[in-house]
N, C-alpha and C. Protein backbone atom coordinates (compact mmCIF):
# COMPACT_ATOMS: atom_id res chain seq x y z
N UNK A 1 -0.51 -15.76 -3.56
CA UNK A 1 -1.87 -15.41 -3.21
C UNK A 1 -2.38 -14.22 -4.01
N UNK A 2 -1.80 -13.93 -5.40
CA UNK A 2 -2.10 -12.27 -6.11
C UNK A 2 -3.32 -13.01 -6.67
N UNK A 3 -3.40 -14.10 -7.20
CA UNK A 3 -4.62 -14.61 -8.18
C UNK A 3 -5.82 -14.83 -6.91
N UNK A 4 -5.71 -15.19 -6.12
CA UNK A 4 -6.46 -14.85 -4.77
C UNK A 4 -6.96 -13.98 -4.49
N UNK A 5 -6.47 -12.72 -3.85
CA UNK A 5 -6.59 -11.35 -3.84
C UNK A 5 -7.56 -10.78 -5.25
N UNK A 6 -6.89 -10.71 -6.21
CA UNK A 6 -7.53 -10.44 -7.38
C UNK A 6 -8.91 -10.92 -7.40
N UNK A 7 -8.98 -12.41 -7.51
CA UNK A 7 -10.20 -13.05 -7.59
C UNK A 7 -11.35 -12.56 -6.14
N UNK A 8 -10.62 -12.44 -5.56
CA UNK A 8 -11.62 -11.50 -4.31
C UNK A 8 -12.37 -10.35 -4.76
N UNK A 9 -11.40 -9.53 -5.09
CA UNK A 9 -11.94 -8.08 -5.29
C UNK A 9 -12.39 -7.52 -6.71
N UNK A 10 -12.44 -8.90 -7.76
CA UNK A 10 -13.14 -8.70 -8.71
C UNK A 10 -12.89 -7.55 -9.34
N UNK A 11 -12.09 -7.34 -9.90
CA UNK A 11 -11.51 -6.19 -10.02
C UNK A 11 -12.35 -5.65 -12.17
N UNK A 12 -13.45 -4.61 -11.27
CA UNK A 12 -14.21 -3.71 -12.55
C UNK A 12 -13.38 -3.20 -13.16
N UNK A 13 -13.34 -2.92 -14.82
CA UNK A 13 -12.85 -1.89 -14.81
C UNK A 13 -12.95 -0.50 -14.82
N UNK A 14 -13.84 0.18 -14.43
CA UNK A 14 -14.59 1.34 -13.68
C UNK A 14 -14.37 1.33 -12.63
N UNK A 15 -13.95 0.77 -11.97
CA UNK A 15 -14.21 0.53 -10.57
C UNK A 15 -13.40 1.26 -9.77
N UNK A 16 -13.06 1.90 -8.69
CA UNK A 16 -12.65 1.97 -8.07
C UNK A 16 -11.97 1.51 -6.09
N UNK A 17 -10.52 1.62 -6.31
CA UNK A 17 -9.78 0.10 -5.98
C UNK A 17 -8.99 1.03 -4.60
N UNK A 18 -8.89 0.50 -3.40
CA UNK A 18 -7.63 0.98 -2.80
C UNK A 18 -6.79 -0.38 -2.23
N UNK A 19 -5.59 0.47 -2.23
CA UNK A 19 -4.29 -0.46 -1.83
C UNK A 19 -3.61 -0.36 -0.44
N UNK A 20 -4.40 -0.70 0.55
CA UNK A 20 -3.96 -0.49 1.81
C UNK A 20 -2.40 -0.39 2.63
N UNK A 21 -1.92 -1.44 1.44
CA UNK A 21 -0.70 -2.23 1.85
C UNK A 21 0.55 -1.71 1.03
N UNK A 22 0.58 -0.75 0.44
CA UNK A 22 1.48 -1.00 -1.34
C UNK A 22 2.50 -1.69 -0.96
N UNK A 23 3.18 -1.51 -0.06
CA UNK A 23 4.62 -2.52 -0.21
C UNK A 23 5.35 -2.06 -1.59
N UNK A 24 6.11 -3.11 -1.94
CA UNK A 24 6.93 -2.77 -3.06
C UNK A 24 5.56 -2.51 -4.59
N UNK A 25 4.61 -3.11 -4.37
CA UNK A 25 3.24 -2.32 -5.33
C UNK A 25 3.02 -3.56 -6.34
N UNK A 26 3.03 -4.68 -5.79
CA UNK A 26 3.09 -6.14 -6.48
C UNK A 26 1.38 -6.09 -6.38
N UNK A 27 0.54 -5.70 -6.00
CA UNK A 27 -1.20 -5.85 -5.82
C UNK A 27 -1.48 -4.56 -6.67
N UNK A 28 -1.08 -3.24 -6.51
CA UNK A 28 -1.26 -2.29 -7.35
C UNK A 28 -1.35 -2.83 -8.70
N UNK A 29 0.12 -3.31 -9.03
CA UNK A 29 0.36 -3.40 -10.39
C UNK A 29 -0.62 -4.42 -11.34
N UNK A 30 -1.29 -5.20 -10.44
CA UNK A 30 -2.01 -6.24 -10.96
C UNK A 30 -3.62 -5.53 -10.90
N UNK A 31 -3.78 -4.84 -10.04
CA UNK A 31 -5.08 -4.41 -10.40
C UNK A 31 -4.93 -3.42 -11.40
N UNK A 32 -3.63 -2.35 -11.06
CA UNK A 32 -3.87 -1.52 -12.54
C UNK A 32 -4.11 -2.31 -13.91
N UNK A 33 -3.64 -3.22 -13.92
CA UNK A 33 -3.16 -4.08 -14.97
C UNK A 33 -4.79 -4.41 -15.46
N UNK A 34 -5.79 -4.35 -14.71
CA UNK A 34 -7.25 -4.94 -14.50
C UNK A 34 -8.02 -3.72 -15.38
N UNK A 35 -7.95 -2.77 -14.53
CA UNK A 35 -8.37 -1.49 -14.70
C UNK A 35 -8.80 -0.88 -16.02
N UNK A 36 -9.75 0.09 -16.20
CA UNK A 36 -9.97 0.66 -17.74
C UNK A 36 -9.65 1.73 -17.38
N UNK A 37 -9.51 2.49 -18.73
CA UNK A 37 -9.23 4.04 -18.39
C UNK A 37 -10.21 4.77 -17.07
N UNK A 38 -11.34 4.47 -16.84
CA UNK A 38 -11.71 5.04 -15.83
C UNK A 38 -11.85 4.42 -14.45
N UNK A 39 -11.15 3.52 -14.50
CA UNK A 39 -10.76 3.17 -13.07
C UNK A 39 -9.79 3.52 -12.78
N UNK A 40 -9.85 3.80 -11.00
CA UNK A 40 -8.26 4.49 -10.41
C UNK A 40 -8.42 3.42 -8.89
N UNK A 41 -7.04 3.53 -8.35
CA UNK A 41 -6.60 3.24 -7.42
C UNK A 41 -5.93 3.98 -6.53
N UNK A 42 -6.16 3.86 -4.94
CA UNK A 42 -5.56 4.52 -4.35
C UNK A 42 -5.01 3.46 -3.48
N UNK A 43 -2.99 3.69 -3.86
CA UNK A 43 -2.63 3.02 -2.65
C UNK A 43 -2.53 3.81 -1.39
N UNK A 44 -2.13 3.19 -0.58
CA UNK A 44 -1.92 3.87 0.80
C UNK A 44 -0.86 3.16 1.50
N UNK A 45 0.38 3.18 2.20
CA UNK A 45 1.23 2.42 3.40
C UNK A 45 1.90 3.25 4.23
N UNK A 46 1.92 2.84 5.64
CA UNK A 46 1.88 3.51 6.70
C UNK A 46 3.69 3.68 6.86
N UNK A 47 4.69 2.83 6.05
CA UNK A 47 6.13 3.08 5.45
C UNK A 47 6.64 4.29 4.75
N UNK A 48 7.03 5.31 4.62
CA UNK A 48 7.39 5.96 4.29
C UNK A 48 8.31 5.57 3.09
N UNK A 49 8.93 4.47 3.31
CA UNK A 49 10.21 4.31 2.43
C UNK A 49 9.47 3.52 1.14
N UNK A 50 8.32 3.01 1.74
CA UNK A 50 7.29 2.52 0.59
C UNK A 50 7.09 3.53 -0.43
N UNK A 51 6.25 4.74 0.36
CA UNK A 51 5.57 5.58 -0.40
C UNK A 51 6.48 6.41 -1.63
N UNK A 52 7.88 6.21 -0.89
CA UNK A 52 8.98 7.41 -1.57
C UNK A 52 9.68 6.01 -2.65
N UNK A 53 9.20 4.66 -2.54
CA UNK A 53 10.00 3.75 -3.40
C UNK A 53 9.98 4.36 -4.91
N UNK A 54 10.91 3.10 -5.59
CA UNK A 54 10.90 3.81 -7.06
C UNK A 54 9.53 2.99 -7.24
N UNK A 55 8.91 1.89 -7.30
CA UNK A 55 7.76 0.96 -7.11
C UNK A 55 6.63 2.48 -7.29
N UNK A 56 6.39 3.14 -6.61
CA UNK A 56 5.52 3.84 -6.44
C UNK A 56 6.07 4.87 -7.22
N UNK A 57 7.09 5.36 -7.50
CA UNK A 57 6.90 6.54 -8.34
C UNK A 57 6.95 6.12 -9.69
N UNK A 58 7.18 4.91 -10.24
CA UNK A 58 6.76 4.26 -11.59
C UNK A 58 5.09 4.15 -11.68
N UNK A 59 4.78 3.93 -10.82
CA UNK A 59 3.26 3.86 -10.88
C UNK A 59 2.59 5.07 -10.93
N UNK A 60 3.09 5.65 -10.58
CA UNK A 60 2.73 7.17 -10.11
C UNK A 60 2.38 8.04 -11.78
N UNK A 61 3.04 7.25 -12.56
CA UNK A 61 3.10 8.15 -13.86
C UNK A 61 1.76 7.89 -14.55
N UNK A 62 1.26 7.05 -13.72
CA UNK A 62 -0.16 6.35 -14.50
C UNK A 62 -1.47 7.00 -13.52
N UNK A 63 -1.91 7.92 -14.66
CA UNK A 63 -2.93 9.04 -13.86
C UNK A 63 -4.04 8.23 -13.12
N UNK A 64 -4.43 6.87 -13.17
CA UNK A 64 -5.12 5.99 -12.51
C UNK A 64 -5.14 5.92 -11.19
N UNK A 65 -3.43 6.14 -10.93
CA UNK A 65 -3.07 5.64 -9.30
C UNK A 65 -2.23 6.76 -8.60
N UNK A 66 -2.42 6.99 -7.40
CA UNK A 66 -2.16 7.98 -6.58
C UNK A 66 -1.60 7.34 -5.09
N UNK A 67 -1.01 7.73 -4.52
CA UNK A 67 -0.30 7.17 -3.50
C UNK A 67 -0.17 8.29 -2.07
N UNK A 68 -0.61 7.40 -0.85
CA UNK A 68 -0.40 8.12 -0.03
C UNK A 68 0.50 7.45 1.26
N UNK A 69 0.64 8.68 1.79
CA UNK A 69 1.51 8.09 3.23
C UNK A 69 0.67 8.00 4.38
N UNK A 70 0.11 7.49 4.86
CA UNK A 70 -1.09 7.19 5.85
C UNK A 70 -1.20 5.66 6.18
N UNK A 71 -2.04 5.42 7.28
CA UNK A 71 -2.15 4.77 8.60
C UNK A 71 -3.57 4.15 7.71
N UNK A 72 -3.86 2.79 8.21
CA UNK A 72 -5.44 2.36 8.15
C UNK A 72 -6.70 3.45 8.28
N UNK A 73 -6.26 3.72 9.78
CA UNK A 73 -7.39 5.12 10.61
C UNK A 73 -7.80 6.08 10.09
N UNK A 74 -6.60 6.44 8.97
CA UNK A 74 -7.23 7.60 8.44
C UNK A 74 -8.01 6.83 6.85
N UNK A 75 -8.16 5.84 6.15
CA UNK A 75 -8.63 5.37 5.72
C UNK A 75 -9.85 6.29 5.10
N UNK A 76 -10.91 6.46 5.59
CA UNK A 76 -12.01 7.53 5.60
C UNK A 76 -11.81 8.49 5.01
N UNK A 77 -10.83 9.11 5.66
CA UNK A 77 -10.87 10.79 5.26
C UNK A 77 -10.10 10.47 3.74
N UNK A 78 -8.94 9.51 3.76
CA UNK A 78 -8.64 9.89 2.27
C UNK A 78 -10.09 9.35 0.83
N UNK A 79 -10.68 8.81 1.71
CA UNK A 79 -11.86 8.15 0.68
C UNK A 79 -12.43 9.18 0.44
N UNK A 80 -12.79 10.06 1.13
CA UNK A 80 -13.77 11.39 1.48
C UNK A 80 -13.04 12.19 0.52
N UNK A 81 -11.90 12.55 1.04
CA UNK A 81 -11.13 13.32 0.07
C UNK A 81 -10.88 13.24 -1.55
N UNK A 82 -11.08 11.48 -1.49
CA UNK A 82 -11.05 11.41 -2.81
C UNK A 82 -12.30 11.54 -3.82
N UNK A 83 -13.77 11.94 -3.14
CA UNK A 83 -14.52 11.88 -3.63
C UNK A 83 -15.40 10.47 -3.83
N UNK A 84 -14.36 9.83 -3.07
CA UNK A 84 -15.69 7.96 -3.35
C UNK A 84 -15.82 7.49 -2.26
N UNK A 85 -16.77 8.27 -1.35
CA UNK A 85 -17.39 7.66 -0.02
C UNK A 85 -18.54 7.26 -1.04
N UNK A 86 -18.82 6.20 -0.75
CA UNK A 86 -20.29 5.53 -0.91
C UNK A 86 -19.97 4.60 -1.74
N UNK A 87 -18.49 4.75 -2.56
CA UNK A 87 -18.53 3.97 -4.32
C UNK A 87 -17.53 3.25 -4.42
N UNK A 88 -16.46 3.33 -3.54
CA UNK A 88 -15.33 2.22 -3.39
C UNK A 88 -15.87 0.72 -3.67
N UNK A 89 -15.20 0.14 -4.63
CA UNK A 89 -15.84 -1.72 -5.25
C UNK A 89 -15.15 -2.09 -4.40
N UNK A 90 -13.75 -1.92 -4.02
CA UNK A 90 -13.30 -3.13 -3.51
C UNK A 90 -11.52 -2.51 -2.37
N UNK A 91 -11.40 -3.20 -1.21
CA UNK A 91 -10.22 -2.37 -0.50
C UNK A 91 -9.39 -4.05 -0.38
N UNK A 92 -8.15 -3.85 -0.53
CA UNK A 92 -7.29 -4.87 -0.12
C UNK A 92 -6.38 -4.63 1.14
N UNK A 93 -6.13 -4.75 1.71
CA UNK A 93 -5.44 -5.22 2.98
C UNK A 93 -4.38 -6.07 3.09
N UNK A 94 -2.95 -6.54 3.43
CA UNK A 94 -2.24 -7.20 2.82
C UNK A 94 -1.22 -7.11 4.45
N UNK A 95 -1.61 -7.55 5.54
CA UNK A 95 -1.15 -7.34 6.67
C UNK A 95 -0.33 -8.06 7.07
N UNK A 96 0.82 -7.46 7.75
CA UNK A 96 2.03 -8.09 8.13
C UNK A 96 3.03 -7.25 7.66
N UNK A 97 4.27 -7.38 8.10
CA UNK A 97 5.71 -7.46 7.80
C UNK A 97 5.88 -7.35 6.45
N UNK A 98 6.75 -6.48 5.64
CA UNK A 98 7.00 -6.62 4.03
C UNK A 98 8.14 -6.78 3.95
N UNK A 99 8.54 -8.07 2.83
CA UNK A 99 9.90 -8.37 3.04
C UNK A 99 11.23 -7.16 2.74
N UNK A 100 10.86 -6.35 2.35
CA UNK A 100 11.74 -5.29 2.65
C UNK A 100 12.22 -4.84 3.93
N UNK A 101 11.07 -4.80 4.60
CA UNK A 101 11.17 -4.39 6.23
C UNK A 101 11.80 -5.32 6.71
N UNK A 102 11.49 -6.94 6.48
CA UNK A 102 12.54 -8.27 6.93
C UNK A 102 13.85 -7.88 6.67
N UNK A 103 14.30 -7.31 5.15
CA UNK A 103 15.63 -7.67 4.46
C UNK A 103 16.43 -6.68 5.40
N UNK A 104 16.04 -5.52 5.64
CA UNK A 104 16.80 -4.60 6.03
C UNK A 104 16.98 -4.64 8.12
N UNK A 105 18.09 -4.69 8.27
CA UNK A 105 18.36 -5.39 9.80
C UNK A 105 18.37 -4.21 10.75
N UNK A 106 18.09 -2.93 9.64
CA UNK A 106 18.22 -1.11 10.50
C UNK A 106 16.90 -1.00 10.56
N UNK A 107 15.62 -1.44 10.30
CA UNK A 107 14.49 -1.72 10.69
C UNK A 107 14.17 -2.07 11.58
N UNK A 108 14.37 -3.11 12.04
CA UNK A 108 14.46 -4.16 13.35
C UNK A 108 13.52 -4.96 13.62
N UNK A 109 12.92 -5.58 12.39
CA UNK A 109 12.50 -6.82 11.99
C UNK A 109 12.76 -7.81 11.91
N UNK A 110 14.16 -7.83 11.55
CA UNK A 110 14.89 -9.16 11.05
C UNK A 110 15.81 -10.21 12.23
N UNK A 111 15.28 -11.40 12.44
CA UNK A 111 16.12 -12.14 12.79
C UNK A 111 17.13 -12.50 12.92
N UNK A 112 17.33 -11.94 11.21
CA UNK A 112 18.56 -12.60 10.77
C UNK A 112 19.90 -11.80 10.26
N UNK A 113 19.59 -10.56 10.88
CA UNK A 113 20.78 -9.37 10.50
C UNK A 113 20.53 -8.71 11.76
N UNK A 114 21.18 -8.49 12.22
CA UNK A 114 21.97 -7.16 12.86
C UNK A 114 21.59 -5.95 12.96
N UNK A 115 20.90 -5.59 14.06
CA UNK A 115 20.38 -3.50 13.66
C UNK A 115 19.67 -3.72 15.31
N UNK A 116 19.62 -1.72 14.96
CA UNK A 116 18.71 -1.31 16.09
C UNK A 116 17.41 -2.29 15.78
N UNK A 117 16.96 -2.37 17.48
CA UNK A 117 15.13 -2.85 17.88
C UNK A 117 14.16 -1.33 17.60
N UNK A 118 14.36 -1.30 16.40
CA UNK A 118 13.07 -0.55 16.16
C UNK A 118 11.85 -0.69 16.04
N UNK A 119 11.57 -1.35 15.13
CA UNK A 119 10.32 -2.19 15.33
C UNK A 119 9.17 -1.53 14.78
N UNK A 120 9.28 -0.21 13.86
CA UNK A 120 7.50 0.45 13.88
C UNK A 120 8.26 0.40 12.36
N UNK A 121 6.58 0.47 11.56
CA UNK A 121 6.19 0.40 9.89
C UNK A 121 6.86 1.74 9.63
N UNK A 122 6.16 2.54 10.59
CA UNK A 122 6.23 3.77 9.90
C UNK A 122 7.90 4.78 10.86
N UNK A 123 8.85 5.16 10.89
CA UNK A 123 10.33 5.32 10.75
C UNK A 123 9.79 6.61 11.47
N UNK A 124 8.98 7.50 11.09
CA UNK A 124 9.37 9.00 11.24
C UNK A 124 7.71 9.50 12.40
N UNK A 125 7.32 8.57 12.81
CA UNK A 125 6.30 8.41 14.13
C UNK A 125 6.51 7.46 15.27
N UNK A 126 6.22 8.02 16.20
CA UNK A 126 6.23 6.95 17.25
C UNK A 126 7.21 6.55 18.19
N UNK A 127 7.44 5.77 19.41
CA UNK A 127 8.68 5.05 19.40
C UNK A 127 9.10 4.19 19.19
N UNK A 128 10.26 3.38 19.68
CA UNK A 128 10.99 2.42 18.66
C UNK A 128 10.62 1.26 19.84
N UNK A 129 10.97 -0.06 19.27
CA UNK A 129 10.80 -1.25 20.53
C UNK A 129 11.83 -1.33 21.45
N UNK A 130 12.80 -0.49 21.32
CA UNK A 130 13.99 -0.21 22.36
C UNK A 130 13.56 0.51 23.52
């Protein structure tokens, strides 16, 4: 569904892009890939283990894209912060479960391995489904 996504959000290259979802940064990489020198992206995932991946700190070297650790909700304020309330082209969303969170059974996603019922995106908020 990346040629999907893509073809949605029409991706300018001026434009400016956020990444709601980064996950392992498979939608990042394709819009950077879009992008001109003056377009940037901001991902965002509410995972921690996302934000700290190597996925994101490879991307990270590309002054285009910036990465945060945050929730949908706060959505706003990082737009605000970033200076493009009013000018954002296009936001992706990419909801659900990331197969990382499946693979790993100390998450407590997975069916199919073994681990604590934890159950939340984000590891270091909240409580667990136990």
């Amino acid at each position: 569904m990346l040629d999907e996504c893509l073809e949605g959000l029409d991706v300018r290259p001026d434009g400016l892009y956020v990444d709601c979802t980064f996950g392992r940064g498979g939608h990042s990489r394709a819009i950077l890939a879009r992008l001109g020198e003056r377009g940037r992206l901001l991902g965002i995932d509410r995972d921690a283990e996302a934000v700290a991946s190597d996925s994101a700190r490879t991307l990270g070297r590309d002054a285009r894209f910036r990465i945060e650790h945050a929730r949908f909700g706060e959505l706003d304020d990082l737009i605000r912060r970033a200076g493009w309330t009013g000018r954002v082209h296009g936001i992706l969303i990419d909801l659900g479960v990331s197969s990382p969170q499946l693979d790993d059974g100390e998450r407590g996603f997975s069916f199919m391995r073994g681990g604590p019922l934890d159950m939340r995106m984000d590891r270091t908020r909240g409580m667990t489904a136990a």
